[in-house]
N, C-alpha and C. Protein backbone atom coordinates (compact mmCIF):
# COMPACT_ATOMS: atom_id res chain seq x y z
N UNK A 1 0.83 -1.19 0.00
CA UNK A 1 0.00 0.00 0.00
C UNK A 1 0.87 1.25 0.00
N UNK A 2 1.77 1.29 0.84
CA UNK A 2 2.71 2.46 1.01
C UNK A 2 3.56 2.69 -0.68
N UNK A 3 3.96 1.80 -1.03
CA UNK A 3 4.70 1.68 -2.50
C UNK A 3 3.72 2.29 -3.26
N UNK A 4 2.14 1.81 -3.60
CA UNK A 4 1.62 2.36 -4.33
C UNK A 4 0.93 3.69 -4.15
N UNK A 5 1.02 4.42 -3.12
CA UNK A 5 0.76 5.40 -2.38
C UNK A 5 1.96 6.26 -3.12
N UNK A 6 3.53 5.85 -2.87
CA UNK A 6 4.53 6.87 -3.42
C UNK A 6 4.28 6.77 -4.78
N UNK A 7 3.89 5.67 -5.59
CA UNK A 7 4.07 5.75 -6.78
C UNK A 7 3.36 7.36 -7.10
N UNK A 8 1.87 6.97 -6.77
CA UNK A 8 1.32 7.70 -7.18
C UNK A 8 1.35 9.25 -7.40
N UNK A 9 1.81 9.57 -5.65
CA UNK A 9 2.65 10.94 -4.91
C UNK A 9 3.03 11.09 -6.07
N UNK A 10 4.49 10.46 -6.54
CA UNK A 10 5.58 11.06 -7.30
C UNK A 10 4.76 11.35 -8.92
N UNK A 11 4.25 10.11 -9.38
CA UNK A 11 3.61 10.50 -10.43
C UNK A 11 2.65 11.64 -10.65
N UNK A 12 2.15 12.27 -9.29
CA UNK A 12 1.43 13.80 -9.14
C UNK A 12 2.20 14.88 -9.37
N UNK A 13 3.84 14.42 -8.51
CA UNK A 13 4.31 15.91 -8.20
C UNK A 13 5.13 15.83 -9.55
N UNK A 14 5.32 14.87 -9.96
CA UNK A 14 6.45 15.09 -11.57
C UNK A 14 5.28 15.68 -12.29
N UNK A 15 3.84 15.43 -12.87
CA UNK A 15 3.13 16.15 -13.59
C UNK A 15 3.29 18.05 -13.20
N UNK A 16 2.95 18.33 -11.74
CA UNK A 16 3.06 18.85 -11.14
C UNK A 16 4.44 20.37 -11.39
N UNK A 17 5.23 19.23 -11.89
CA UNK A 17 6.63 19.89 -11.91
C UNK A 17 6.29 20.49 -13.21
N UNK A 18 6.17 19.59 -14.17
CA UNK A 18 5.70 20.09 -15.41
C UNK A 18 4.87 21.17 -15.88
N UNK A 19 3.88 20.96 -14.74
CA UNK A 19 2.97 22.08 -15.27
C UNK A 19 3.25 23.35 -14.97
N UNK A 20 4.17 23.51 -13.67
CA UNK A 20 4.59 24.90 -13.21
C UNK A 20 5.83 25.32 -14.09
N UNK A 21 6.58 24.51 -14.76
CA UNK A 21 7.48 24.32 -15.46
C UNK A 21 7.37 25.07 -17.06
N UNK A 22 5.71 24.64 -17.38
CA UNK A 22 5.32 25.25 -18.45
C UNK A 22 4.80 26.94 -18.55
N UNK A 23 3.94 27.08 -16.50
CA UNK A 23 3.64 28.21 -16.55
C UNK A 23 4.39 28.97 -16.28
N UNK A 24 5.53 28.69 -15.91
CA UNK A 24 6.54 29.71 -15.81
C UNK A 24 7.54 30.02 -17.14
N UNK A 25 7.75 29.32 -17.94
CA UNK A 25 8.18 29.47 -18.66
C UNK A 25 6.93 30.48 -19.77
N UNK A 26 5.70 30.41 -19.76
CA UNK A 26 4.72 30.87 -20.12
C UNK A 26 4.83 32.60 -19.85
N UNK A 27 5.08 32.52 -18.36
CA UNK A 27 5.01 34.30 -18.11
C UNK A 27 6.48 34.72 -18.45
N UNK A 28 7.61 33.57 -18.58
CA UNK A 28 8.17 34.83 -18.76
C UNK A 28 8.20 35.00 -20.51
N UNK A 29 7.62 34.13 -21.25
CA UNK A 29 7.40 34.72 -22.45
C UNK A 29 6.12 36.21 -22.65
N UNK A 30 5.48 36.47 -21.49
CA UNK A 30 4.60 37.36 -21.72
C UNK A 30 5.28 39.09 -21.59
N UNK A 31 5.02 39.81 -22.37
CA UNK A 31 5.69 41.14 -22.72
C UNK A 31 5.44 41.85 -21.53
N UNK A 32 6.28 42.33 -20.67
CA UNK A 32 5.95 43.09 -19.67
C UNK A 32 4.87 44.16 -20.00
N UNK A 33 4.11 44.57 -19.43
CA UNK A 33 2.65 45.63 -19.33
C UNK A 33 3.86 46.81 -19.09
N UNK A 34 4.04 47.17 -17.90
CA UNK A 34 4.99 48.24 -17.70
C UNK A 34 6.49 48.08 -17.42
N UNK A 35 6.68 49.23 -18.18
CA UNK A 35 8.39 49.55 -18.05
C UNK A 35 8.64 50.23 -17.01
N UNK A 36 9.98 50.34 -16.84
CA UNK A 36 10.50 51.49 -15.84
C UNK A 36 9.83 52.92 -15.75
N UNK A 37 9.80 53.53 -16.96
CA UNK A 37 9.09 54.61 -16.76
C UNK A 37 7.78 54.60 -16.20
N UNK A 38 7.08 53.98 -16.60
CA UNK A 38 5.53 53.34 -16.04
C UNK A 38 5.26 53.42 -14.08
N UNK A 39 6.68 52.54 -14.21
CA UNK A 39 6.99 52.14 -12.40
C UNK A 39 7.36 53.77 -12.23
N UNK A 40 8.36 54.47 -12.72
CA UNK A 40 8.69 55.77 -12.15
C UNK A 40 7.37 56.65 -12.21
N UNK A 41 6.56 56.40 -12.80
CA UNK A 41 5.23 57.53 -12.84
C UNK A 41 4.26 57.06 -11.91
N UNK A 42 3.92 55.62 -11.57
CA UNK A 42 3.42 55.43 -10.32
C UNK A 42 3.77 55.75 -9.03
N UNK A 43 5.36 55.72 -8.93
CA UNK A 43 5.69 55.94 -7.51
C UNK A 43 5.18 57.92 -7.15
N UNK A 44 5.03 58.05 -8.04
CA UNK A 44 5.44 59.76 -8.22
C UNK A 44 3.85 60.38 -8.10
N UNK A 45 2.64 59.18 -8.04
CA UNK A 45 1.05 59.73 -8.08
C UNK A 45 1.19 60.52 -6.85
N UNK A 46 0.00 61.47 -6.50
CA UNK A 46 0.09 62.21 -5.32
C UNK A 46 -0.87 61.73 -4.55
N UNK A 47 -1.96 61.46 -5.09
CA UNK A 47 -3.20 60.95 -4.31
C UNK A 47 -3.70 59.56 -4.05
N UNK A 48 -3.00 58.54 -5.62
CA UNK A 48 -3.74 57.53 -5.44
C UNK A 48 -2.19 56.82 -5.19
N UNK A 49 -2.55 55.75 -4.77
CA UNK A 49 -1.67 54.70 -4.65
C UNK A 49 -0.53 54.41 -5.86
N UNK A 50 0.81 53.62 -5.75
CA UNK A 50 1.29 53.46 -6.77
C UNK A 50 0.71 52.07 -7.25
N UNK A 51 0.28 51.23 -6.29
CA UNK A 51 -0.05 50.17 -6.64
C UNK A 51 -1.09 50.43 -7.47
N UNK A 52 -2.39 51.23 -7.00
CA UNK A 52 -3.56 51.45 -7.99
C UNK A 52 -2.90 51.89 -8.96
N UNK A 53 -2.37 52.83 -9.29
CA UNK A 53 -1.95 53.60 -10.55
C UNK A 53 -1.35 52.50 -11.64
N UNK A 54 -0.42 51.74 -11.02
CA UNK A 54 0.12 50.40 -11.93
C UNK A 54 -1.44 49.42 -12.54
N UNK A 55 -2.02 49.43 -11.59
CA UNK A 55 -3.16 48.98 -11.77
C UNK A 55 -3.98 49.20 -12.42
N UNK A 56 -4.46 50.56 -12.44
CA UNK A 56 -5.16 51.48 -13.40
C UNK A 56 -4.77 51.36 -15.32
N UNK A 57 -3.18 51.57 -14.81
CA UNK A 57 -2.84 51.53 -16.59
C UNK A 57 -2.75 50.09 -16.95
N UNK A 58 -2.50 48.95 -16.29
CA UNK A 58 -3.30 47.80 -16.97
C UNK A 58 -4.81 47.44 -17.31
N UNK A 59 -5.72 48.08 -16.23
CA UNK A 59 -7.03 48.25 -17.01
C UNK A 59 -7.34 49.23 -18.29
N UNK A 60 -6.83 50.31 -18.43
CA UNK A 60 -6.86 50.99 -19.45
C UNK A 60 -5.98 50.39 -20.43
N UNK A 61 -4.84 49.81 -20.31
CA UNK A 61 -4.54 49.44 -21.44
C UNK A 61 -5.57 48.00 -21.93
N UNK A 62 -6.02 47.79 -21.04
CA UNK A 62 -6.64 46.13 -21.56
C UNK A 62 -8.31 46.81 -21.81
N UNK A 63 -8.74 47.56 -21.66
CA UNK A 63 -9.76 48.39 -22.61
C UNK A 63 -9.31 49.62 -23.69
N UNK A 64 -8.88 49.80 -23.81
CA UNK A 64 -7.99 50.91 -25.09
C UNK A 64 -6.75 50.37 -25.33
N UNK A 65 -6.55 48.96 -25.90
CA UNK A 65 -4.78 48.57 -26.41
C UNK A 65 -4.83 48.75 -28.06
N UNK A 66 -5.29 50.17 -28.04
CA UNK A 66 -4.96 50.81 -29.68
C UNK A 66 -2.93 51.14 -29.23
N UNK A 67 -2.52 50.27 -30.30
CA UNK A 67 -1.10 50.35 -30.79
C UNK A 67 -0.25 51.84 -30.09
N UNK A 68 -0.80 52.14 -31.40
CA UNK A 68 -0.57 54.24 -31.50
C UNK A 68 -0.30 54.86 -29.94
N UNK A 69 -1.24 54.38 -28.88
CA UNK A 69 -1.08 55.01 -28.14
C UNK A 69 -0.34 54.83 -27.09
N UNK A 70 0.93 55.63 -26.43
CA UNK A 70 2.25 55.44 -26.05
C UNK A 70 1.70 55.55 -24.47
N UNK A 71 2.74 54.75 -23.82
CA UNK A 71 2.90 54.77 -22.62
C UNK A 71 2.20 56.17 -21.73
N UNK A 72 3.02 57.04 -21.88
CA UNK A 72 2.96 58.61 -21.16
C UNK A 72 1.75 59.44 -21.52
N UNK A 73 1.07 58.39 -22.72
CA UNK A 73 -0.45 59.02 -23.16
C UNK A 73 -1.30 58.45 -22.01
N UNK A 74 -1.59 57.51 -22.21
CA UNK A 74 -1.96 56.52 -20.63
C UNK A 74 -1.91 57.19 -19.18
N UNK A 75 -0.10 57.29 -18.91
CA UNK A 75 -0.50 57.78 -17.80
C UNK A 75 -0.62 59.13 -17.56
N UNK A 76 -0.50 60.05 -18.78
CA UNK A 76 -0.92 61.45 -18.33
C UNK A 76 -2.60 61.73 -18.55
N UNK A 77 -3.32 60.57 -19.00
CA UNK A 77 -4.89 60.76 -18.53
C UNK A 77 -4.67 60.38 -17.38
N UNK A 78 -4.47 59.14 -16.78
CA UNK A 78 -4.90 58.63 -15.37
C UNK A 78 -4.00 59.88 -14.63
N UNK A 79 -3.46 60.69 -14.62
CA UNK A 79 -2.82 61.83 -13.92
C UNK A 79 -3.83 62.52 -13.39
N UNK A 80 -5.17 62.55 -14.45
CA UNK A 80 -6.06 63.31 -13.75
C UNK A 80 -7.07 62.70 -13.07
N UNK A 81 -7.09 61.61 -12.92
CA UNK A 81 -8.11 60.61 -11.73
C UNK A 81 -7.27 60.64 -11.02
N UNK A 82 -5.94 61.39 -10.54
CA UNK A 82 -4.80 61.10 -9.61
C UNK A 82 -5.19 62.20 -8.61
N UNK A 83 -5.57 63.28 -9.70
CA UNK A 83 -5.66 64.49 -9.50
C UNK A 83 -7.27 64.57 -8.70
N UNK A 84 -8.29 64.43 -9.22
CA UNK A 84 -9.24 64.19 -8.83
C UNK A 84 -9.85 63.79 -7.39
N UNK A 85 -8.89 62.62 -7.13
CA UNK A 85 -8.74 62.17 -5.61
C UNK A 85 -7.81 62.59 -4.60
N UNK A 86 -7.95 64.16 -5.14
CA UNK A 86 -7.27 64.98 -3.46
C UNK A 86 -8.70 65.08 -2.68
N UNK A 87 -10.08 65.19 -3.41
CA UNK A 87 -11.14 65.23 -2.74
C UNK A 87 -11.29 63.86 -2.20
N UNK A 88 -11.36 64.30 -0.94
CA UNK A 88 -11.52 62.51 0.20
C UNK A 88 -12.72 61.62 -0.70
N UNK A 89 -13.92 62.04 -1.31
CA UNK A 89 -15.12 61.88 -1.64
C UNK A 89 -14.91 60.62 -2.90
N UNK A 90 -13.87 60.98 -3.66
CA UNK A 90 -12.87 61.06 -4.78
C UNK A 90 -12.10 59.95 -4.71
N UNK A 91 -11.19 59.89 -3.40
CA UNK A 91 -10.21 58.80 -3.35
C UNK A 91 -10.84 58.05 -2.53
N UNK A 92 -12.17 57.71 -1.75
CA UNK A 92 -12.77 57.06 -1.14
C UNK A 92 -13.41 56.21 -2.32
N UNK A 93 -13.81 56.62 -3.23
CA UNK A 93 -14.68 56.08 -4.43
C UNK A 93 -13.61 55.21 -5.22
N UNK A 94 -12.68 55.67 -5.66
CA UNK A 94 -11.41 54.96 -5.63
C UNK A 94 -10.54 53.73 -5.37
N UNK A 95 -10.63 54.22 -4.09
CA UNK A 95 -10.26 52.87 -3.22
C UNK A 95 -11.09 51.68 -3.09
N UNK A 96 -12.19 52.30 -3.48
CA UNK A 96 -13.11 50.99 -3.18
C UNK A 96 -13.48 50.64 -4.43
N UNK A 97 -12.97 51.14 -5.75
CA UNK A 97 -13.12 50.63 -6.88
C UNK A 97 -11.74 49.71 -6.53
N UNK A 98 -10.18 50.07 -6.41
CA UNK A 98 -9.77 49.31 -6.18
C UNK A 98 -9.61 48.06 -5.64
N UNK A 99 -10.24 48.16 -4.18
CA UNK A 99 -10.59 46.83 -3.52
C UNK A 99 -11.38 45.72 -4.25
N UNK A 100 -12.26 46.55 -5.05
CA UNK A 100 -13.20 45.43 -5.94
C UNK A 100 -12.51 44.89 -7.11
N UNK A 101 -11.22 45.57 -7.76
CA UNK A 101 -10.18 44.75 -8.52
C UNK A 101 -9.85 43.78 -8.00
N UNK A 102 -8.82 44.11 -6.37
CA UNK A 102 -8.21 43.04 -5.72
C UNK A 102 -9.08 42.13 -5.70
N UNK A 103 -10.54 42.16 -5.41
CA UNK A 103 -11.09 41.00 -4.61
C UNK A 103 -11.64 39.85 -5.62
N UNK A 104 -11.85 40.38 -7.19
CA UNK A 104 -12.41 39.91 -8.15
C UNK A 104 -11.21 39.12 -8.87
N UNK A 105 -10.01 39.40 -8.21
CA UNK A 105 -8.36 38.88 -8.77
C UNK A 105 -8.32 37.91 -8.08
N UNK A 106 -8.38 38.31 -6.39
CA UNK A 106 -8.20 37.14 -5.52
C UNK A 106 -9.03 35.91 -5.85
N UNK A 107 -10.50 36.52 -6.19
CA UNK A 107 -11.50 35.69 -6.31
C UNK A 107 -11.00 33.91 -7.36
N UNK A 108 -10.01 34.92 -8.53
CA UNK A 108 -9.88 33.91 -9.65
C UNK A 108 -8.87 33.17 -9.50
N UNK A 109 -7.61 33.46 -8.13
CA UNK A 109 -6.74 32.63 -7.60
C UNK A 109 -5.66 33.85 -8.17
N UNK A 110 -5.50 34.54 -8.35
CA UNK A 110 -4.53 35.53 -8.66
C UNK A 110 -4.64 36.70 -7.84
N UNK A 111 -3.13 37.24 -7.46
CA UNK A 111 -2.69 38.04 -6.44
C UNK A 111 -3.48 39.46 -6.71
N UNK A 112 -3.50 39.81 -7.81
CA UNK A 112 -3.68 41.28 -8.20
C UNK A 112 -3.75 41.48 -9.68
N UNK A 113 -4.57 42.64 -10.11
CA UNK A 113 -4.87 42.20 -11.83
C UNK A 113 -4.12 42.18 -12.41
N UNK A 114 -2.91 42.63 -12.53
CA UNK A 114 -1.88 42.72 -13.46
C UNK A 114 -1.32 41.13 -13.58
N UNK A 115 -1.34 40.44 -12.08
CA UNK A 115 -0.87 39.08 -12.72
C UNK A 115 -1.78 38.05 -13.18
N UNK A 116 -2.78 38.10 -14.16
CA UNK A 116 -3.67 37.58 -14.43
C UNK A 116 -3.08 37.63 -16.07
N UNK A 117 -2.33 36.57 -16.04
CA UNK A 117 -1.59 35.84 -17.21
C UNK A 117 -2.09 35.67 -18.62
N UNK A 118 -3.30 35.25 -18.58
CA UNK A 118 -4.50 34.86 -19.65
C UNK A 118 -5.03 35.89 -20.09
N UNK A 119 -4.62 36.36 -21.25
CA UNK A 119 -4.60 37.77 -21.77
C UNK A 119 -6.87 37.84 -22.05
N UNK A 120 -7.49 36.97 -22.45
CA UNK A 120 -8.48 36.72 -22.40
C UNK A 120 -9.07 36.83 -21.08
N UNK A 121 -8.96 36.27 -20.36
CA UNK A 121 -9.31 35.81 -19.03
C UNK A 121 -9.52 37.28 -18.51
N UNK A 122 -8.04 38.39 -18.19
CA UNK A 122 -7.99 39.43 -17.96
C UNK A 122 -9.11 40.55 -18.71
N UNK A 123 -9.32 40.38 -20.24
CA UNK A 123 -10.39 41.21 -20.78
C UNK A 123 -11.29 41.26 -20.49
N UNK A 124 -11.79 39.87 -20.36
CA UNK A 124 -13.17 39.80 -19.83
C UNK A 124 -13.48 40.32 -18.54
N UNK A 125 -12.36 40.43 -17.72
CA UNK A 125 -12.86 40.87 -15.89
C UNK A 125 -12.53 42.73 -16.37
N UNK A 126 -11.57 43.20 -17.18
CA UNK A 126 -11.61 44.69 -17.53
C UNK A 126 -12.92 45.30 -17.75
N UNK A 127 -13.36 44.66 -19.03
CA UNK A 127 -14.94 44.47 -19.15
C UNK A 127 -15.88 44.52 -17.98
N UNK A 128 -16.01 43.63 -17.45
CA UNK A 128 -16.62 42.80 -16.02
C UNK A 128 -16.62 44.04 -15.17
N UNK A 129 -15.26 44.98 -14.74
CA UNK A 129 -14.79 45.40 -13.63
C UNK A 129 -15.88 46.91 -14.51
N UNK A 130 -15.36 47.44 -15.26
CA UNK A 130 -15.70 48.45 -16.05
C UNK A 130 -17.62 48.79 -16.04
N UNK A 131 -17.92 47.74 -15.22
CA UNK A 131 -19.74 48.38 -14.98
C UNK A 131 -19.82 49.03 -13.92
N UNK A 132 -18.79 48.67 -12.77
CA UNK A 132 -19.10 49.31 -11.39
C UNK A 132 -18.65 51.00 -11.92
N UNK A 133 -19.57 51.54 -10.89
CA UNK A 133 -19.83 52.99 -10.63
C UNK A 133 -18.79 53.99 -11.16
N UNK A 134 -17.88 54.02 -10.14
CA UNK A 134 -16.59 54.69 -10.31
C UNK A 134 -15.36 53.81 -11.61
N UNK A 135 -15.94 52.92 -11.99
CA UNK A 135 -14.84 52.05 -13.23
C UNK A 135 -15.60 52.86 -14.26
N UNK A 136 -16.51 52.83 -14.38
CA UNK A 136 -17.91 53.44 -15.48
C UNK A 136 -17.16 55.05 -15.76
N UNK A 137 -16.73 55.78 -15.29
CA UNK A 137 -16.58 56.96 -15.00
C UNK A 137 -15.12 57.25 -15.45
N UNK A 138 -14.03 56.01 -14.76
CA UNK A 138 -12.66 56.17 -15.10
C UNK A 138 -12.87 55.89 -17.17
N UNK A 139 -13.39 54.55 -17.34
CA UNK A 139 -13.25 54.22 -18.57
C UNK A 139 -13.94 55.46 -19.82
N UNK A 140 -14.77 55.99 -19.34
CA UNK A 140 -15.43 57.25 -20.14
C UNK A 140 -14.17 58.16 -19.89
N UNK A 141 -13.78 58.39 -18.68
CA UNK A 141 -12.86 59.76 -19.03
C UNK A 141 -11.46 59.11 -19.77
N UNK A 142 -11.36 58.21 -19.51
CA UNK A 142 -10.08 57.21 -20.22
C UNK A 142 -9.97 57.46 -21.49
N UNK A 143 -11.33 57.12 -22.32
CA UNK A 143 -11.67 57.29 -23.37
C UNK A 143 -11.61 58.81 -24.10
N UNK A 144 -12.34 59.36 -23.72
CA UNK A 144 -12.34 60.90 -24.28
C UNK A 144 -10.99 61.58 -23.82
N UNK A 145 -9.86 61.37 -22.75
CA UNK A 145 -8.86 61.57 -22.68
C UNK A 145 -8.03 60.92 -24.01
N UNK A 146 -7.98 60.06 -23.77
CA UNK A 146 -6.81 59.07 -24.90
C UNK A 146 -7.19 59.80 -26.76
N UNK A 147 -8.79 59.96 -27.03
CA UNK A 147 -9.06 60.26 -27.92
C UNK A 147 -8.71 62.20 -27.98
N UNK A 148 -9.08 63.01 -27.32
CA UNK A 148 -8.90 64.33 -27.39
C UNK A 148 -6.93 64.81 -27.37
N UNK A 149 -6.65 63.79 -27.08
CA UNK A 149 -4.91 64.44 -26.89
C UNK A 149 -4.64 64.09 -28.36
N UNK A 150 -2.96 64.77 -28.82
CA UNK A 150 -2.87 64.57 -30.21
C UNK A 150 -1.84 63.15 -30.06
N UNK A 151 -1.89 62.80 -31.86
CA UNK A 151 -1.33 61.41 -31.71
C UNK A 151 0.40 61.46 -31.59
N UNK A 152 0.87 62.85 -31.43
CA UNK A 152 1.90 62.35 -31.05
C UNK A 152 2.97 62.21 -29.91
N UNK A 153 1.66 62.81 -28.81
CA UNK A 153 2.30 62.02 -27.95
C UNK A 153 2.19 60.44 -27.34
């Protein structure tokens, strides 16, 4: 009993090995979302978090991933939802849009949205996330931001 007990063990954890073997090799074929500059413009928000802000420009990029539009276009709209939440009213609404990222991430077995690997998987919760109140509001000004600036920045 014990013999066929390890067999089995081992025949779990070698699949096991494999499969983490594949998903890791998986992310690191996936194109980083943000660069350094990205990370330097989050640390630098005044109101909202850097974590949200990193956060933010992966939802906007995973609802607006038109080519054309460059990094510093991105985060100089979300500059002004940065801006926005010096009013407590503002970054209270905010935060609790945030929390409902985390919890809808946690929900799917992933730490936080950005590591949500499955480029599909992730659209659909951008989507998903994008009905609540204050997401409704970021993605409209997202939009008419990204569209009203010129294309070269």
């Amino acid at each position: 009993m014990n013999m066929l007990f390890s067999r089995l063990a081992g025949g779990f954890l070698a699949r096991r090995a494999r499969v983490l073997t594949v998903c890791s090799t998986f992310a690191l074929a996936l194109p980083a979302l943000a660069d350094d500059s990205v990370l330097a413009w989050s640390s630098n928000l005044k109101n909202l978090s850097a974590k949200d802000g990193r956060t933010l420009f992966a939802i906007a990029h995973d609802l607006f991933p038109r080519q054309s539009f460059s990094d510093a276009r991105y985060t100089a709209c979300i500059d002004a939802f940065d801006d926005a939440a010096a009013d407590p009213a503002e970054k209270a609404a905010a935060e609790e849009a945030m929390s409902l990222v985390v919890g809808a991430a946690r929900r799917m077995g992933y730490h936080s949205y950005e590591d949500i690997a499955d480029e599909q998987e992730r659209l659909r919760m951008a989507r998903m996330l994008a009905e609540g109140r204050w997401m409704r509001r970021f993605k409209k000004g997202m939009e008419e931001c990204l569209n009203a600036q010129p294309q070269a920045q």
